[in-house]
PDB file of N, CA and C in Angstrom:
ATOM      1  N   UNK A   1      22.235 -15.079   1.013  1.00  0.00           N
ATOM      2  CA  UNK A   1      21.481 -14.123   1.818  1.00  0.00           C
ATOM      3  C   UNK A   1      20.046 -14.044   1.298  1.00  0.00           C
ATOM      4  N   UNK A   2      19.222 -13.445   2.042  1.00  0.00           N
ATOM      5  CA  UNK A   2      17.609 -13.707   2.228  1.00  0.00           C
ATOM      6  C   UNK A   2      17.036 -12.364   1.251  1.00  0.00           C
ATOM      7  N   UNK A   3      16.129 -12.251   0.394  1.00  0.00           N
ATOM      8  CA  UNK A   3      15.743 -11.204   0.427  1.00  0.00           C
ATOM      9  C   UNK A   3      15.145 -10.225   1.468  1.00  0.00           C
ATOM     10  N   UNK A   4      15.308  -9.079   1.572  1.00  0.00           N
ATOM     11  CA  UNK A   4      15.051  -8.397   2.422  1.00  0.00           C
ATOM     12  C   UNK A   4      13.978  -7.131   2.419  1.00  0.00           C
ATOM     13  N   UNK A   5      12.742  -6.408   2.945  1.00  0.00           N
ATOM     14  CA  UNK A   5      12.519  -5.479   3.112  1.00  0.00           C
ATOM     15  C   UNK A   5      12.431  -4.652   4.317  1.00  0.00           C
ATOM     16  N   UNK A   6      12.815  -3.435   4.406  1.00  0.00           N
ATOM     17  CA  UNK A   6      13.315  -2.249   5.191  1.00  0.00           C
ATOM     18  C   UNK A   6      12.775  -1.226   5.223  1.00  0.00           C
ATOM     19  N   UNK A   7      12.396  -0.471   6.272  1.00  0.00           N
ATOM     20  CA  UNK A   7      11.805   0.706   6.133  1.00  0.00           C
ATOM     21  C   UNK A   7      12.262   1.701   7.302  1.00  0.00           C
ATOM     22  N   UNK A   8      13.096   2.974   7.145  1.00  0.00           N
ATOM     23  CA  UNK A   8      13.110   3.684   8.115  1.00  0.00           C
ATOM     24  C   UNK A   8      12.363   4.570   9.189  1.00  0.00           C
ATOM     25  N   UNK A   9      11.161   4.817   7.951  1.00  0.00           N
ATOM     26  CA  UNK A   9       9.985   5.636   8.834  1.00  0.00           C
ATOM     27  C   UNK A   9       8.530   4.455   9.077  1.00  0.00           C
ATOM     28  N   UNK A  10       8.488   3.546   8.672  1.00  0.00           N
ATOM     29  CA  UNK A  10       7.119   2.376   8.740  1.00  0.00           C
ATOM     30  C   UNK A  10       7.296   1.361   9.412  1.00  0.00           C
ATOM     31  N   UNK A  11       6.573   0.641  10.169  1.00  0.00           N
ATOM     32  CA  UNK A  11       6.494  -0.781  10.350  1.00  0.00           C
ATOM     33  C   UNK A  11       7.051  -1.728   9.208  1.00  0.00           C
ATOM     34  N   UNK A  12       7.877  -2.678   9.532  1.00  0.00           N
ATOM     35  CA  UNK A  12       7.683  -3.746   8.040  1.00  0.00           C
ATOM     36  C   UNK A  12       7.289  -4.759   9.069  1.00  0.00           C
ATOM     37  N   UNK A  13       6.696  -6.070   8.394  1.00  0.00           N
ATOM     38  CA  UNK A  13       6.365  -7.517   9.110  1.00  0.00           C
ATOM     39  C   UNK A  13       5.802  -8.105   7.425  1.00  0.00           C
ATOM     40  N   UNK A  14       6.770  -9.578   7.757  1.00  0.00           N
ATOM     41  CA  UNK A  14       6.624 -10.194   6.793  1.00  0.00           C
ATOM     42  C   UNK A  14       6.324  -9.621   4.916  1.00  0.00           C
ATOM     43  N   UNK A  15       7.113  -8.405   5.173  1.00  0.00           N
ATOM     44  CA  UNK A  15       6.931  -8.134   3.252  1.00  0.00           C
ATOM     45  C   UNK A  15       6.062  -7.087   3.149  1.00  0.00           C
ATOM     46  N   UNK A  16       5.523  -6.837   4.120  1.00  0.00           N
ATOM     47  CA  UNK A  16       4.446  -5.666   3.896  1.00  0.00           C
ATOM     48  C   UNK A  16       4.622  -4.113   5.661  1.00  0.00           C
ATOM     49  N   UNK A  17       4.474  -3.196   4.689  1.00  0.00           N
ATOM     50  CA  UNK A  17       5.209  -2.015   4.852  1.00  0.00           C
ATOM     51  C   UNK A  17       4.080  -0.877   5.254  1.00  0.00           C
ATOM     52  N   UNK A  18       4.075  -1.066   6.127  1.00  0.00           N
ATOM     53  CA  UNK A  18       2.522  -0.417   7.282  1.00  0.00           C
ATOM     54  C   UNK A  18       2.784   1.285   7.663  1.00  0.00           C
ATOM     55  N   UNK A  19       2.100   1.961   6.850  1.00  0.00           N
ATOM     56  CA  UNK A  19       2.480   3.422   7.306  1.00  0.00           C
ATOM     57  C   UNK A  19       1.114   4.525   7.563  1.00  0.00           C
ATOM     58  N   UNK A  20       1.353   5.196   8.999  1.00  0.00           N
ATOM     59  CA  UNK A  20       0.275   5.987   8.994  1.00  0.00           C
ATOM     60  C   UNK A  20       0.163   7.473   8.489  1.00  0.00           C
ATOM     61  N   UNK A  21      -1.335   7.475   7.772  1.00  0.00           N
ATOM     62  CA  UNK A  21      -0.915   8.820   6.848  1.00  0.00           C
ATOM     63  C   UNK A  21      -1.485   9.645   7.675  1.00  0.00           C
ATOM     64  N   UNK A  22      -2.549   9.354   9.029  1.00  0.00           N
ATOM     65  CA  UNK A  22      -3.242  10.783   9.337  1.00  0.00           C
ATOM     66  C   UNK A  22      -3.966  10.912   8.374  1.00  0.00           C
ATOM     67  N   UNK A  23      -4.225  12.838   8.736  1.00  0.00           N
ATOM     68  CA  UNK A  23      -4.484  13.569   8.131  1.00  0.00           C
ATOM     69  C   UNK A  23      -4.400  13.989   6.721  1.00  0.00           C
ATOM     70  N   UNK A  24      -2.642  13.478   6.255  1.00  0.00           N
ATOM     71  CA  UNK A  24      -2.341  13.983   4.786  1.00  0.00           C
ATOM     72  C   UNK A  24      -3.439  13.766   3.973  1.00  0.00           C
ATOM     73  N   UNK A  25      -3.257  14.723   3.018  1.00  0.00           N
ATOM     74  CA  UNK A  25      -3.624  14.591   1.833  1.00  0.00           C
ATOM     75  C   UNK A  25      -2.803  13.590   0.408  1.00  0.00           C
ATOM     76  N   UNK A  26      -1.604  13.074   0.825  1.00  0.00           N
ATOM     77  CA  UNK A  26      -0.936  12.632  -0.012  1.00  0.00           C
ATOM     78  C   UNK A  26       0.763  11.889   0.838  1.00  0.00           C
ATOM     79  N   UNK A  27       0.957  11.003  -0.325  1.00  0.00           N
ATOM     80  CA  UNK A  27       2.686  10.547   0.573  1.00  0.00           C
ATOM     81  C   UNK A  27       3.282  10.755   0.133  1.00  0.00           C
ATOM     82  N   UNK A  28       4.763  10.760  -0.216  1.00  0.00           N
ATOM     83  CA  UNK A  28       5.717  10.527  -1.221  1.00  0.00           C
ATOM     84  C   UNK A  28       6.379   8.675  -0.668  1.00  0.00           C
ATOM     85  N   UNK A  29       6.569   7.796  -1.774  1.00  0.00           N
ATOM     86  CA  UNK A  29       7.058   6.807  -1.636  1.00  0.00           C
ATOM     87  C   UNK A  29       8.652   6.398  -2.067  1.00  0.00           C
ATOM     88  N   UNK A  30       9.063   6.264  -1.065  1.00  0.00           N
ATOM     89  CA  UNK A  30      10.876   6.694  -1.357  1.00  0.00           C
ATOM     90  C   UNK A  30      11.287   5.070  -1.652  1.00  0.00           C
ATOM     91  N   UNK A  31      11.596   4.650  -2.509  1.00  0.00           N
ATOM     92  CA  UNK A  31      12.294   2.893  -2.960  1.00  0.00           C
ATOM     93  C   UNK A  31      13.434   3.399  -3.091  1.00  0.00           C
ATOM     94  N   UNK A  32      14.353   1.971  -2.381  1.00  0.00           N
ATOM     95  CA  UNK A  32      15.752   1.979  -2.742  1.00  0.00           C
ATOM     96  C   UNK A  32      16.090   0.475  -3.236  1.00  0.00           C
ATOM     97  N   UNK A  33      15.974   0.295  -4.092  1.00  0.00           N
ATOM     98  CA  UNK A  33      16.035  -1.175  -4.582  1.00  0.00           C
ATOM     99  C   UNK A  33      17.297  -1.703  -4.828  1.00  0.00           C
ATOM    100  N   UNK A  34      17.730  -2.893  -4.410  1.00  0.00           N
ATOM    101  CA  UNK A  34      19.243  -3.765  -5.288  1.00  0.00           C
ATOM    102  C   UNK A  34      18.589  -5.256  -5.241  1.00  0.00           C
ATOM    103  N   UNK A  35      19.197  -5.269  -7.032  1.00  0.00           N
ATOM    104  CA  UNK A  35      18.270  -6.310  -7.292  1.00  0.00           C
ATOM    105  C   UNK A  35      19.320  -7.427  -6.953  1.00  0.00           C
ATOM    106  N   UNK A  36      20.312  -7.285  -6.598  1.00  0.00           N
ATOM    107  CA  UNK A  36      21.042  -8.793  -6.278  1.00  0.00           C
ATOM    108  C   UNK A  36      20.729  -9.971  -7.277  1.00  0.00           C
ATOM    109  N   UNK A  37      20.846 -11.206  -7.014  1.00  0.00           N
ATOM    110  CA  UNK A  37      20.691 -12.191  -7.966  1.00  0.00           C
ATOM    111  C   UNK A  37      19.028 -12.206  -8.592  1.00  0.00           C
ATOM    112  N   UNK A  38      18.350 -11.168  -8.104  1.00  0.00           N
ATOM    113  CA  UNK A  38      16.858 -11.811  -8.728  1.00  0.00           C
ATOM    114  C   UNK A  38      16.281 -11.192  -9.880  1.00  0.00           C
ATOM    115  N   UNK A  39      15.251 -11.180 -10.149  1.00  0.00           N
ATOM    116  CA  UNK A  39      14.591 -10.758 -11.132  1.00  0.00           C
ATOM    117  C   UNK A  39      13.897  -9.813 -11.078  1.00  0.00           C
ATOM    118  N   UNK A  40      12.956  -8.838 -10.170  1.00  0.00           N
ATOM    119  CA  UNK A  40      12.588  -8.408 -10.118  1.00  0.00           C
ATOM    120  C   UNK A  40      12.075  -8.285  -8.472  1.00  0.00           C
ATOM    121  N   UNK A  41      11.329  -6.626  -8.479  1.00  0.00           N
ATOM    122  CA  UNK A  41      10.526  -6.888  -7.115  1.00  0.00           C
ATOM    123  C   UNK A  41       9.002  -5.963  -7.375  1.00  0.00           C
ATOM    124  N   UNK A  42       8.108  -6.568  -7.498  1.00  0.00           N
ATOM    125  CA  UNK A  42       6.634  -6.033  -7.195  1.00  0.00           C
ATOM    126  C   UNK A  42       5.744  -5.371  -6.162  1.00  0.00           C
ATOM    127  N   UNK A  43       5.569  -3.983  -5.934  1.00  0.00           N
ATOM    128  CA  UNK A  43       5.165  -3.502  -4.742  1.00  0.00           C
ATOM    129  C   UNK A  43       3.524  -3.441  -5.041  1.00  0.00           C
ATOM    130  N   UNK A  44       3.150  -3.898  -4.087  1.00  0.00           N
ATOM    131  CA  UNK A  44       1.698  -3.005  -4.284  1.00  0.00           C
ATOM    132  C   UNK A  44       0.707  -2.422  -3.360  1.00  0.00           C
ATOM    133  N   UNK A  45       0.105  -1.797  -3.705  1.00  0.00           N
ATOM    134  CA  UNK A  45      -0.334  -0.690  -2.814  1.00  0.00           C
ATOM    135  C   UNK A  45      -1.684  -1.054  -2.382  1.00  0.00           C
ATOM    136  N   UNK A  46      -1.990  -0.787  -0.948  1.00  0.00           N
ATOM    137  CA  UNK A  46      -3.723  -0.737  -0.430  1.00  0.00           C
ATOM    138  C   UNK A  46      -4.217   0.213   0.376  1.00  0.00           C
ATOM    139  N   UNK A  47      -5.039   0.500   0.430  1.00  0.00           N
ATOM    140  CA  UNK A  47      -5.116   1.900   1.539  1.00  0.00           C
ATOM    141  C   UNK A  47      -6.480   1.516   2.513  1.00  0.00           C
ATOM    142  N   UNK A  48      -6.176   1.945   3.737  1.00  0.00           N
ATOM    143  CA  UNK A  48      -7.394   1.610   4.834  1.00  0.00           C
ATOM    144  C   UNK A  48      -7.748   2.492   5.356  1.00  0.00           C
ATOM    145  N   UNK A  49      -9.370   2.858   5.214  1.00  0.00           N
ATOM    146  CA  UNK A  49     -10.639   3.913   5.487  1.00  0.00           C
ATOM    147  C   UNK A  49     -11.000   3.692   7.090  1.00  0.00           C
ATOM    148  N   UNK A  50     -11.063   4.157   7.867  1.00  0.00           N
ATOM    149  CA  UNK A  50     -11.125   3.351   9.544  1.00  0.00           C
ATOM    150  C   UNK A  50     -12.458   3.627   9.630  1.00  0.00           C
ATOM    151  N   UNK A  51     -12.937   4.724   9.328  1.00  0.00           N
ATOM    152  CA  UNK A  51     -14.602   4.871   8.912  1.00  0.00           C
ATOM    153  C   UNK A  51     -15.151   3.906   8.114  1.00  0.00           C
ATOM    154  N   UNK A  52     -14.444   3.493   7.160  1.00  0.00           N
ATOM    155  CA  UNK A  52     -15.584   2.329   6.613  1.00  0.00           C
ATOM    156  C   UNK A  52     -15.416   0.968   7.365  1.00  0.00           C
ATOM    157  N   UNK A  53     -14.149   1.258   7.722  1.00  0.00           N
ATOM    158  CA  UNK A  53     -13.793  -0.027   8.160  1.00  0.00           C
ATOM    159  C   UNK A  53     -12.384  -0.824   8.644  1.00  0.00           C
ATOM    160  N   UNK A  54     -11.991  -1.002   9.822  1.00  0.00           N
ATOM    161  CA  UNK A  54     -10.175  -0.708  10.730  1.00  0.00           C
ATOM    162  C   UNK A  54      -9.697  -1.758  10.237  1.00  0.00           C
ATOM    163  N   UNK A  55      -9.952  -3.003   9.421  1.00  0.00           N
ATOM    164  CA  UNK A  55      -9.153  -4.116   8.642  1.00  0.00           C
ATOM    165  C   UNK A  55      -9.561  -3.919   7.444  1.00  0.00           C
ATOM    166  N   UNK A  56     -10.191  -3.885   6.998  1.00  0.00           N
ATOM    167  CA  UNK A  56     -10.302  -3.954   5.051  1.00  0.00           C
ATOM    168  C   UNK A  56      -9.448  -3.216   4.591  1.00  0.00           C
ATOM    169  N   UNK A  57      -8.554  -3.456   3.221  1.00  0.00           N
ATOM    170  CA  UNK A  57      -7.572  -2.975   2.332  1.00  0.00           C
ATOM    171  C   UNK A  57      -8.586  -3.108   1.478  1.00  0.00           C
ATOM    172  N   UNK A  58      -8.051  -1.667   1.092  1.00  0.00           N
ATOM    173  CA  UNK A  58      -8.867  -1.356  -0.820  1.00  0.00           C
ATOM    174  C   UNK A  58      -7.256  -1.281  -1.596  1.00  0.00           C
ATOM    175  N   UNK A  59      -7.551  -1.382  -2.251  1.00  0.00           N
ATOM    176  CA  UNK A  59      -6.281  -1.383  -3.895  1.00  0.00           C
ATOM    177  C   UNK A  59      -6.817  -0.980  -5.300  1.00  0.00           C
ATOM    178  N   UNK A  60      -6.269   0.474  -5.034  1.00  0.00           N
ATOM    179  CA  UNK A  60      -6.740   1.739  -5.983  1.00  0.00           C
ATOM    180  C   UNK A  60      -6.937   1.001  -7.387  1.00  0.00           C
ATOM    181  N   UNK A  61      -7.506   1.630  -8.455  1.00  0.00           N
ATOM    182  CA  UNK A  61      -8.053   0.915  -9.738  1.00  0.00           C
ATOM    183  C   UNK A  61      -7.727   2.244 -10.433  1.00  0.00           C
ATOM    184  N   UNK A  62      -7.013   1.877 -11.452  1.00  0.00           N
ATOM    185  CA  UNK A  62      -7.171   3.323 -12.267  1.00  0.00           C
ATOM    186  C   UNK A  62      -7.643   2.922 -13.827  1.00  0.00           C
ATOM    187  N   UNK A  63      -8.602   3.689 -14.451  1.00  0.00           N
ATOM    188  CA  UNK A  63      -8.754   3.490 -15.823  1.00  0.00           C
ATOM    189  C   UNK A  63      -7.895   4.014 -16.993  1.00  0.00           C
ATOM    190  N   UNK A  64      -8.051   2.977 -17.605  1.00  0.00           N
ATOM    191  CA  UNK A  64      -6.511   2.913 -18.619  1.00  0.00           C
ATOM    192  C   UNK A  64      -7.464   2.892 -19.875  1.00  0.00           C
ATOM    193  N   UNK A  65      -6.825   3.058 -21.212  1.00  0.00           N
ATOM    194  CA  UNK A  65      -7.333   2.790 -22.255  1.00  0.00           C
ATOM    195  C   UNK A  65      -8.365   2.043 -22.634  1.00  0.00           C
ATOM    196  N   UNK A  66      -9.195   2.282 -23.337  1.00  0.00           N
ATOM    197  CA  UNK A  66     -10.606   1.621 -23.177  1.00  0.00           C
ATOM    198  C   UNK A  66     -11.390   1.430 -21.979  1.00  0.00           C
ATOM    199  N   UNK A  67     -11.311   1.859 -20.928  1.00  0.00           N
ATOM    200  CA  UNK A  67     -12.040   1.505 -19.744  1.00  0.00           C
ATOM    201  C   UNK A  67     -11.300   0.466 -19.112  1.00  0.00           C
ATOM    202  N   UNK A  68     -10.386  -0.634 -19.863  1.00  0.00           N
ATOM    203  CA  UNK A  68     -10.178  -0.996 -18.699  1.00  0.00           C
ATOM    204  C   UNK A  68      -9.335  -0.539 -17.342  1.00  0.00           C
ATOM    205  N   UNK A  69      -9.362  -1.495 -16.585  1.00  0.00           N
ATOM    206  CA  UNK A  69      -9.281  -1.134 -15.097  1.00  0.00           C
ATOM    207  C   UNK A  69      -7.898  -1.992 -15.078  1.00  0.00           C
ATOM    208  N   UNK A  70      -7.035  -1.052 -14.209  1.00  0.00           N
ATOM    209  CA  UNK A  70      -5.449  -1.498 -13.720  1.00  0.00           C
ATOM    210  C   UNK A  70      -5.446  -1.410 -12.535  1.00  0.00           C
ATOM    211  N   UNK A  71      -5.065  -2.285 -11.250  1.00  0.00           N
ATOM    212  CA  UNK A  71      -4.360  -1.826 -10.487  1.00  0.00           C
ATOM    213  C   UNK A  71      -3.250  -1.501 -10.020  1.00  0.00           C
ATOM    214  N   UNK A  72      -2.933  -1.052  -9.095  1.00  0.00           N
ATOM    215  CA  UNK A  72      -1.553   0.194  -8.975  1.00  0.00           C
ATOM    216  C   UNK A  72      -0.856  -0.530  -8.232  1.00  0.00           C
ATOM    217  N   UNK A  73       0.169  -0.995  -9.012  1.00  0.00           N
ATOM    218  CA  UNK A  73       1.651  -2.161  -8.924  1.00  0.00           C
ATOM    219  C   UNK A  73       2.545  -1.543  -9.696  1.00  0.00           C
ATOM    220  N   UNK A  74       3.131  -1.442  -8.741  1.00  0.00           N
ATOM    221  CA  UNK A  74       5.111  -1.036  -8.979  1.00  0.00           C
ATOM    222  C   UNK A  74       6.021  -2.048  -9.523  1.00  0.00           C
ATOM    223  N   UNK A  75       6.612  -2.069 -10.122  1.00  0.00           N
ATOM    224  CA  UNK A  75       7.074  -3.630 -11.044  1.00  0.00           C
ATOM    225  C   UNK A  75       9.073  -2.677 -10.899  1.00  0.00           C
ATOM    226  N   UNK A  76       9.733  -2.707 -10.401  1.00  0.00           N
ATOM    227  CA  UNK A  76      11.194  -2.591 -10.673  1.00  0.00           C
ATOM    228  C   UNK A  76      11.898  -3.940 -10.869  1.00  0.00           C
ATOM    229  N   UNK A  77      12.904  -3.339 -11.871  1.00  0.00           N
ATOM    230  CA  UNK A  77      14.022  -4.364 -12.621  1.00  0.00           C
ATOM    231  C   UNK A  77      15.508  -4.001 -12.308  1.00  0.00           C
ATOM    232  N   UNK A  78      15.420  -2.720 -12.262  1.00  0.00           N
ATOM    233  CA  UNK A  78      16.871  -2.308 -12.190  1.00  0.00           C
ATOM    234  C   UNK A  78      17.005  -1.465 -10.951  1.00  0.00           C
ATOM    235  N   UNK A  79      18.350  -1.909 -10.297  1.00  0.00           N
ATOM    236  CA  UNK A  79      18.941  -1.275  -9.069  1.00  0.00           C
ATOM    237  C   UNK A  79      18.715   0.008  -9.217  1.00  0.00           C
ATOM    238  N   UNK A  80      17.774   0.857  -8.097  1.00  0.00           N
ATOM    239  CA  UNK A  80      18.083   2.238  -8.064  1.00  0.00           C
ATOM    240  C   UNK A  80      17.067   2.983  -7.513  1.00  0.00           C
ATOM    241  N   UNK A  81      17.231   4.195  -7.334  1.00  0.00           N
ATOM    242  CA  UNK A  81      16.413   5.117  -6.085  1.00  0.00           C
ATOM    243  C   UNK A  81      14.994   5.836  -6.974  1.00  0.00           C
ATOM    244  N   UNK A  82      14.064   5.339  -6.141  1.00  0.00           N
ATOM    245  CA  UNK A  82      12.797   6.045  -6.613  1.00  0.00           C
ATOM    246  C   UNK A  82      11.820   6.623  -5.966  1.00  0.00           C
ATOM    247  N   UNK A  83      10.941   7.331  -6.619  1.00  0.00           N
ATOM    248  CA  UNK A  83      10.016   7.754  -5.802  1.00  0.00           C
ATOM    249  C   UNK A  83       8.376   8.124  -6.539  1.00  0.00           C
ATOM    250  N   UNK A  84       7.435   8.025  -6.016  1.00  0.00           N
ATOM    251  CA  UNK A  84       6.026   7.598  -6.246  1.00  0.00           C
ATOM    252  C   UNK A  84       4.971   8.415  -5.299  1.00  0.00           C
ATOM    253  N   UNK A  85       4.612   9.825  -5.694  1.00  0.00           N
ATOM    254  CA  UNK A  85       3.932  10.805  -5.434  1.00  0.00           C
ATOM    255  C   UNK A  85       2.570   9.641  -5.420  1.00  0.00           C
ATOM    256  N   UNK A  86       1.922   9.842  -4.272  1.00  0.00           N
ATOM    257  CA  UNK A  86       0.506   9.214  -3.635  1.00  0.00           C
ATOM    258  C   UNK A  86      -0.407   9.634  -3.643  1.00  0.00           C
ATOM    259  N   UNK A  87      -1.720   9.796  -3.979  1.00  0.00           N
ATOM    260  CA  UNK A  87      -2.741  11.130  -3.670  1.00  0.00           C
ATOM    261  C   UNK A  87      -3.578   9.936  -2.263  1.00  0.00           C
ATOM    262  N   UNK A  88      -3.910  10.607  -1.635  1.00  0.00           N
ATOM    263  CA  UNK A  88      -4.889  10.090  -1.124  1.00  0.00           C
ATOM    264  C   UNK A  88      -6.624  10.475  -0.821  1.00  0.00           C
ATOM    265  N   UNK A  89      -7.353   9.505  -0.907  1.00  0.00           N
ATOM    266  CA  UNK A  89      -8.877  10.211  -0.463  1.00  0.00           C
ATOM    267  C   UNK A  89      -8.645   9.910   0.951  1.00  0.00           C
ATOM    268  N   UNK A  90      -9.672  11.244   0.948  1.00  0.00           N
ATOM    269  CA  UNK A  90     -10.427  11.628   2.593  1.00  0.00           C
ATOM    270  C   UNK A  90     -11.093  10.743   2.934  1.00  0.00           C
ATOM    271  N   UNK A  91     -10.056  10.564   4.126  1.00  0.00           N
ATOM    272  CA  UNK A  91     -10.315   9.475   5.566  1.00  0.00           C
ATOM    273  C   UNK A  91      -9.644   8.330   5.518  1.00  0.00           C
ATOM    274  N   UNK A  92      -8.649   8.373   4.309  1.00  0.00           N
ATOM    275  CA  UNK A  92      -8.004   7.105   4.419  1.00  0.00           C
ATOM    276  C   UNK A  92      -6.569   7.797   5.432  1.00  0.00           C
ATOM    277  N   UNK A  93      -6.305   6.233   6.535  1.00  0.00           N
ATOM    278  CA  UNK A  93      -5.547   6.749   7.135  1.00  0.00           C
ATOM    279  C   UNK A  93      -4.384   6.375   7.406  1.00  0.00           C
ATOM    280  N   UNK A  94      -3.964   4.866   6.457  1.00  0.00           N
ATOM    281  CA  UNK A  94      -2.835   3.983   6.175  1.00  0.00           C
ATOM    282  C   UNK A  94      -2.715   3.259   5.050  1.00  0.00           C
ATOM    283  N   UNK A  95      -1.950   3.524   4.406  1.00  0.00           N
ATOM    284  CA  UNK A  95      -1.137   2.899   3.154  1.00  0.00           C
ATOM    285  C   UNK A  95       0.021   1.516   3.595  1.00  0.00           C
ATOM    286  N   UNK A  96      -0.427   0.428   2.969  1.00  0.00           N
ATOM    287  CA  UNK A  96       0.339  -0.363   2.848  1.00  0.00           C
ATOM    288  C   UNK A  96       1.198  -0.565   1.739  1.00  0.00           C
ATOM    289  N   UNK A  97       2.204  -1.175   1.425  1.00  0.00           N
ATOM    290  CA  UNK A  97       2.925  -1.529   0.263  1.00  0.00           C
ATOM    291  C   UNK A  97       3.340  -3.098   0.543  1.00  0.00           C
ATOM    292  N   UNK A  98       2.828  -3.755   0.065  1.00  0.00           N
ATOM    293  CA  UNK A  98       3.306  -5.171  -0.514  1.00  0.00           C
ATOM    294  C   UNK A  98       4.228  -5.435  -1.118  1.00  0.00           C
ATOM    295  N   UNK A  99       5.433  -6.188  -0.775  1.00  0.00           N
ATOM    296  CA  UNK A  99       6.278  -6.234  -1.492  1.00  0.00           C
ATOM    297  C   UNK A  99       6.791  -7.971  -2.059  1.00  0.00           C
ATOM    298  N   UNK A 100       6.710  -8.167  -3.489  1.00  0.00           N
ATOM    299  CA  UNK A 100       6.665  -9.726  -3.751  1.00  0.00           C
ATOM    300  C   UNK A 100       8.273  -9.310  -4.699  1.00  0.00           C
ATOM    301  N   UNK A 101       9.671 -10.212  -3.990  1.00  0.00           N
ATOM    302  CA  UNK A 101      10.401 -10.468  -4.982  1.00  0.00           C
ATOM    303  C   UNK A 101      10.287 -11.524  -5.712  1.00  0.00           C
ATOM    304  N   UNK A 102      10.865 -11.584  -6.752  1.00  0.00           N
ATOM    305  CA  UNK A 102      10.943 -12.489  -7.708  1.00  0.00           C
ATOM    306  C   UNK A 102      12.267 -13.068  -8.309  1.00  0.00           C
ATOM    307  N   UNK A 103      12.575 -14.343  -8.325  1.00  0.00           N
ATOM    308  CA  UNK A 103      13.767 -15.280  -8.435  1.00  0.00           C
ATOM    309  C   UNK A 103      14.571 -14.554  -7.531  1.00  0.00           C
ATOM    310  N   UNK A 104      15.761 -15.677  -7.213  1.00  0.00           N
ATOM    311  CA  UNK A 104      16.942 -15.046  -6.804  1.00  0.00           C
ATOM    312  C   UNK A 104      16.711 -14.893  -5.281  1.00  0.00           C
ATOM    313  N   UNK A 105      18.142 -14.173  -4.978  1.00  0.00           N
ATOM    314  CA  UNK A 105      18.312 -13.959  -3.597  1.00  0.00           C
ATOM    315  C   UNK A 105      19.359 -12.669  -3.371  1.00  0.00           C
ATOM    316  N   UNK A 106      19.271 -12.157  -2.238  1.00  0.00           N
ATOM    317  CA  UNK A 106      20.397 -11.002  -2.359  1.00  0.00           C
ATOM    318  C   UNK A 106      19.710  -9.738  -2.374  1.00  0.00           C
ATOM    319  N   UNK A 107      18.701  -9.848  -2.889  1.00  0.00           N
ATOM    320  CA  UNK A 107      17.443  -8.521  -3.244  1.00  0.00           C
ATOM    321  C   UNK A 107      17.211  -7.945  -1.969  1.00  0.00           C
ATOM    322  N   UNK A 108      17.264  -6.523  -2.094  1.00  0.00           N
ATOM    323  CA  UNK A 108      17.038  -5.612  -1.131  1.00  0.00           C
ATOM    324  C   UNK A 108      16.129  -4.267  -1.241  1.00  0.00           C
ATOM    325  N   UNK A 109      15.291  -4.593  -0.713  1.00  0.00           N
ATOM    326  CA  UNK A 109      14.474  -2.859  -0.715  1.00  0.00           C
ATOM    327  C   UNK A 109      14.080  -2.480   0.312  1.00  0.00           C
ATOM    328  N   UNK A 110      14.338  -1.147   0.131  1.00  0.00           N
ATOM    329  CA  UNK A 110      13.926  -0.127   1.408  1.00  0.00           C
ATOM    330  C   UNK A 110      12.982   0.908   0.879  1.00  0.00           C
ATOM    331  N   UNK A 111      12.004   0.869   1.776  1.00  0.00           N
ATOM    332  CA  UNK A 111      10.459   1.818   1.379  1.00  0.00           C
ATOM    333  C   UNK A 111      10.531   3.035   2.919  1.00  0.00           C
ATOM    334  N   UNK A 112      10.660   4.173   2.416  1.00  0.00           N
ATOM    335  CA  UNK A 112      10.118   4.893   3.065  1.00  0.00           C
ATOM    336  C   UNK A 112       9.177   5.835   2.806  1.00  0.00           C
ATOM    337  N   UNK A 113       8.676   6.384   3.623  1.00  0.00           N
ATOM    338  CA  UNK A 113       7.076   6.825   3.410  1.00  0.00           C
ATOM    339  C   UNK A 113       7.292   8.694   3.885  1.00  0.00           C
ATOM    340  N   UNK A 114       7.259   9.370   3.077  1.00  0.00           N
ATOM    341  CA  UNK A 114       6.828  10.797   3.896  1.00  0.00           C
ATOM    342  C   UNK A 114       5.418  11.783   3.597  1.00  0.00           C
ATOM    343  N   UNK A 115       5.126  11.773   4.660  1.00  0.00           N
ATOM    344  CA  UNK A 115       3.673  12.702   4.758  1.00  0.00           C
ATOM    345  C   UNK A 115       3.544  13.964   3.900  1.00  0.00           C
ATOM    346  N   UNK A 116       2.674  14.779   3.432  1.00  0.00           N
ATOM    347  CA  UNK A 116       2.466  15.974   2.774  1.00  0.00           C
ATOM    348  C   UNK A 116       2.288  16.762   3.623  1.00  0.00           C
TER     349      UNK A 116
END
């Protein structure tokens, strides 16, 4: 069997997980992961400003120790239910999640998205 991603409240197409935030101020990100035969699965996040611009993805940067700069990737290993409080800036009005598995097959995740 194929790896798979799922979403009850979002668009999915090809691995990536299309959700509109509106107005919110914030999401909650609901994962249900089974890692089946693989190794892992990598989500990652972009958010789109329609004021700056209705196709460009930005992908948040956060500063970590010493200045440097991380971006905001979800890395799960082990089967099981999670969730990932979102902040968002004003005027962004869709969050994507990228989703890259790794080895294997059988892998399953489901992303759902709820508004603030």
């Amino acid at each position: 069997m194929a790896n798979t991603t799922t979403s009850r409240t979002s668009g999915v197409a090809n691995n990536v997980v299309t959700h509109p935030v509106g107005k919110s101020q914030g999401v909650h990100m609901y994962l249900k992961y089974t890692k089946g035969g693989g190794t892992r699965v990598t989500i990652t996040l972009t958010f789109i400003d329609p004021k700056l611009n209705a196709t460009d993805e930005y992908q948040p940067i956060y500063f970590g120790a010493l200045m440097a700069t991380t971006p905001l990737t979800i890395v799960l290993d082990t089967t099981g239910n999670y969730r990932v409080s979102i902040p968002m800036a004003l005027g962004e009005e869709t969050v994507k999640a990228s989703v890259l598995f790794t080895d294997g097959a059988n892998q399953a995740l489901v992303v759902d998205f709820r508004n603030e």
